[in-house]
Protein backbone atom coordinates (compact mmCIF):
# COMPACT_ATOMS: atom_id res chain seq x y z
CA UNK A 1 5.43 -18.52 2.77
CA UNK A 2 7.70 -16.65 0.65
CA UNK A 3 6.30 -14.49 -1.85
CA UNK A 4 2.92 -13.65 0.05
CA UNK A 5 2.21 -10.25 1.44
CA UNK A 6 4.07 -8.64 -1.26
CA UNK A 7 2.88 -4.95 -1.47
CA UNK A 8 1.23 -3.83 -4.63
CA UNK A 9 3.80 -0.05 -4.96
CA UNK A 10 3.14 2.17 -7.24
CA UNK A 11 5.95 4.16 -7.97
CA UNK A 12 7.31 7.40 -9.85
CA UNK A 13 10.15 7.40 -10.75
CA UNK A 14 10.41 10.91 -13.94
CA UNK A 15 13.33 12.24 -12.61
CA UNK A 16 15.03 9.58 -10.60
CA UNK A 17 18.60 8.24 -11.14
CA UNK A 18 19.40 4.44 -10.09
CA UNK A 19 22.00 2.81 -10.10
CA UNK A 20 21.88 -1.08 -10.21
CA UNK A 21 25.14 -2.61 -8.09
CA UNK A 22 25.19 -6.46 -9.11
CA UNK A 23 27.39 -8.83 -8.07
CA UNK A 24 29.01 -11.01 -10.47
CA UNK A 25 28.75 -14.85 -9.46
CA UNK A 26 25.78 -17.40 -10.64
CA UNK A 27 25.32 -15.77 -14.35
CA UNK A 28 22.10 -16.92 -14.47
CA UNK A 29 20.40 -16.46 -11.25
CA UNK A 30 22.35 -12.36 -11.82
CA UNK A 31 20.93 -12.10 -15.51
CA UNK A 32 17.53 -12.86 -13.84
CA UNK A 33 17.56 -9.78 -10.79
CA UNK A 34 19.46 -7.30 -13.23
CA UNK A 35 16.53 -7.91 -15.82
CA UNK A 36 13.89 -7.17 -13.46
CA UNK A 37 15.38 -4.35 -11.51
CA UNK A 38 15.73 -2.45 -15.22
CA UNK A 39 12.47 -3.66 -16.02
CA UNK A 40 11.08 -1.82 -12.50
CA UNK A 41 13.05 1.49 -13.12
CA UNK A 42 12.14 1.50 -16.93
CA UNK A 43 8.40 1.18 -15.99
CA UNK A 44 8.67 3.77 -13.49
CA UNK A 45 10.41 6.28 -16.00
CA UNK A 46 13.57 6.33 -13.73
CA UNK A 47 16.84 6.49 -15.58
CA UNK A 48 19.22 4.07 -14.13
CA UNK A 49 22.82 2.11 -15.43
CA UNK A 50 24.35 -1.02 -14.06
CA UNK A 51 27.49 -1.63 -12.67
CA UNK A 52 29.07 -5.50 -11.31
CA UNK A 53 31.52 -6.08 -8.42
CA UNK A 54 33.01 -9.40 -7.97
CA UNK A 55 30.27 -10.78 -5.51
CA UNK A 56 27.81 -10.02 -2.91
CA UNK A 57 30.98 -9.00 -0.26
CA UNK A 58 31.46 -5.81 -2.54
CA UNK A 59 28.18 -5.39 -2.83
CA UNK A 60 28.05 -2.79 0.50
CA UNK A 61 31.15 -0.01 -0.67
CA UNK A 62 30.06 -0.13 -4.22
CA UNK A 63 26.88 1.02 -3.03
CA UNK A 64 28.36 3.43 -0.70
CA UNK A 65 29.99 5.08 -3.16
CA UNK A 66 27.22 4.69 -6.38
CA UNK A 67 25.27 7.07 -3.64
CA UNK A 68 27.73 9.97 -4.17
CA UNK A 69 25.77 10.14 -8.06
CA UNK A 70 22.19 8.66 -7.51
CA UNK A 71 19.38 9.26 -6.04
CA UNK A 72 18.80 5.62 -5.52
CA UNK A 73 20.72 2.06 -5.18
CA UNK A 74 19.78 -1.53 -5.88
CA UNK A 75 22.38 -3.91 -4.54
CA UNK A 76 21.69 -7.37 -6.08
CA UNK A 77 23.36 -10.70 -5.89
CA UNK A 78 23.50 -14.14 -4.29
CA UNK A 79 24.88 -16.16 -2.25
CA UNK A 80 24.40 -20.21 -2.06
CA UNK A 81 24.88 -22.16 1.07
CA UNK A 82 27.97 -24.56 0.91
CA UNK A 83 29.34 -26.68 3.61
CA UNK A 84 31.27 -24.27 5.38
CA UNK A 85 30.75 -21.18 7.70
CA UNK A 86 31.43 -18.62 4.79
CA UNK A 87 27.80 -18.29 3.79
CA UNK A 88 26.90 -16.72 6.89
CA UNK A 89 30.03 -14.44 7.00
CA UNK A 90 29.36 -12.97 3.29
CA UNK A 91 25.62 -12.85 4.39
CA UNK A 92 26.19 -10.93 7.70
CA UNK A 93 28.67 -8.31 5.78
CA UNK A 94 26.71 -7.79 2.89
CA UNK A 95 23.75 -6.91 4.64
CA UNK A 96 25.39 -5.07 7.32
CA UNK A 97 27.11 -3.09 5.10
CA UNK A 98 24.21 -2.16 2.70
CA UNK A 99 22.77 -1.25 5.62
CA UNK A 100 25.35 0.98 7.15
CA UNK A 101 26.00 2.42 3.48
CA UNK A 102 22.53 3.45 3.19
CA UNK A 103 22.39 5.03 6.90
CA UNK A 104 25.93 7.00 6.11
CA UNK A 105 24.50 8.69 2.83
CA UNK A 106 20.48 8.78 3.94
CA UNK A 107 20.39 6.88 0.58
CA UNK A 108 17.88 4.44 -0.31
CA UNK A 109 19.54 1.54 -1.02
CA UNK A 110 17.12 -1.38 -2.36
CA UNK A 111 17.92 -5.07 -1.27
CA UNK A 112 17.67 -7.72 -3.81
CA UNK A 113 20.55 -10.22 -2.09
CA UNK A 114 19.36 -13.49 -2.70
CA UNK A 115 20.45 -15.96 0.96
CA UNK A 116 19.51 -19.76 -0.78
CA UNK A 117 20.48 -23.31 0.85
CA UNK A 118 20.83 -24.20 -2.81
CA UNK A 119 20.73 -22.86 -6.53
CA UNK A 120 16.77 -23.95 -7.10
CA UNK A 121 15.77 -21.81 -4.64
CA UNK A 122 17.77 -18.73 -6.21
CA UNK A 123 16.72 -19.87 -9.43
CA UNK A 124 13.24 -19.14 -8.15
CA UNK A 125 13.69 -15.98 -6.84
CA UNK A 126 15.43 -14.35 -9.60
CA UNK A 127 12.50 -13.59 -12.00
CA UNK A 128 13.18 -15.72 -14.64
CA UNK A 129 10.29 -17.75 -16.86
CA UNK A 130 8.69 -19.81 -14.77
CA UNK A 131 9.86 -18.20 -11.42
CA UNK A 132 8.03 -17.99 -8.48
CA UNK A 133 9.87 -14.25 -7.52
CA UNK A 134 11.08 -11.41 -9.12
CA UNK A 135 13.77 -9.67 -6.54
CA UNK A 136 15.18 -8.02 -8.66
CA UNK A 137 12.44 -5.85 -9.38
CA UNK A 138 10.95 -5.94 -5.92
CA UNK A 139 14.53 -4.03 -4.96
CA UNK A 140 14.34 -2.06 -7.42
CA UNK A 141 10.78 -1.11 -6.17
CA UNK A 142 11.52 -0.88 -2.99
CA UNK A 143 14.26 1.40 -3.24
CA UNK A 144 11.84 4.24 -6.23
CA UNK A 145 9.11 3.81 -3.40
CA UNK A 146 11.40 5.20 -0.43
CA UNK A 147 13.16 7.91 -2.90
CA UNK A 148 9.45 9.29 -3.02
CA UNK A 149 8.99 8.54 0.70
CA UNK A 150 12.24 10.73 1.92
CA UNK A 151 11.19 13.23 -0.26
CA UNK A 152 7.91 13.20 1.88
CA UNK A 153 9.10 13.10 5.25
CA UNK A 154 11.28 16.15 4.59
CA UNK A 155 8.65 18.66 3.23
């Protein structure tokens, strides 16, 4: 089940720049992840601005490059399922290339790209009232926790 297991991190983030990478389709589901992600760095004292590429297919050399400045990334966006292959394509890339963007720059990069089979399920991920999720923060989380975590594994 989605949603169980979640970790309970407690994070510091005095000190910390982030930037927030969010892609620019489904308004709604976007307004959702963005708000938690700057409600995660906020609450962790992190300093952090947002930035939007077209979509989730930008996603990876936006991040790549938001790395240069910050100490942390959260890549955010979705992508809905239609009837053709191009779901799986955008989905492959944009992880991929988080991925490899991260591993280039030993960057955290945190991962809040929502993969639905249909807008209710994004809707419920994105940390809106009533959602089930919060991705958005979760990324945003994710990506504070391992700042602290690199800094640990190199002293």
């Amino acid at each position: 089940m989605a949603g169980s297991g979640i970790p309970t991190l407690q994070v510091e983030g005095a000190g910390v720049h982030v930037t927030i990478v969010a892609s620019s389709w489904h308004e709604k589901v976007m307004g959702g992840l963005i708000a938690g992600a700057e409600r995660a760095c906020a609450k962790a004292g992190a300093t952090f601005r947002t930035v939007r590429v077209p979509g989730s297919f930008e996603l990876p050399l936006a991040c790549k490059v938001a790395c240069q400045t910050a100490d942390a990334v959260v890549a955010l966006g979705v992508v809905i399922r239609g009837g053709t292959p191009h779901f799986d394509y955008v989905c492959e890339g944009a992880a991929q290339g988080i991925t490899q963007a991260s591993l280039q720059t030993g960057k955290p990069i945190g991962f809040g790209v929502l993969t639905c089979d249909n807008e209710e399920q994004a809707l419920d991920r994105a940390g809106l009232e009533g959602s089930r999720e919060d991705k958005g923060f979760e990324a945003a989380q994710a990506a504070l926790a391992m700042v602290g975590t690199l800094a640990e594994l190199k002293a």
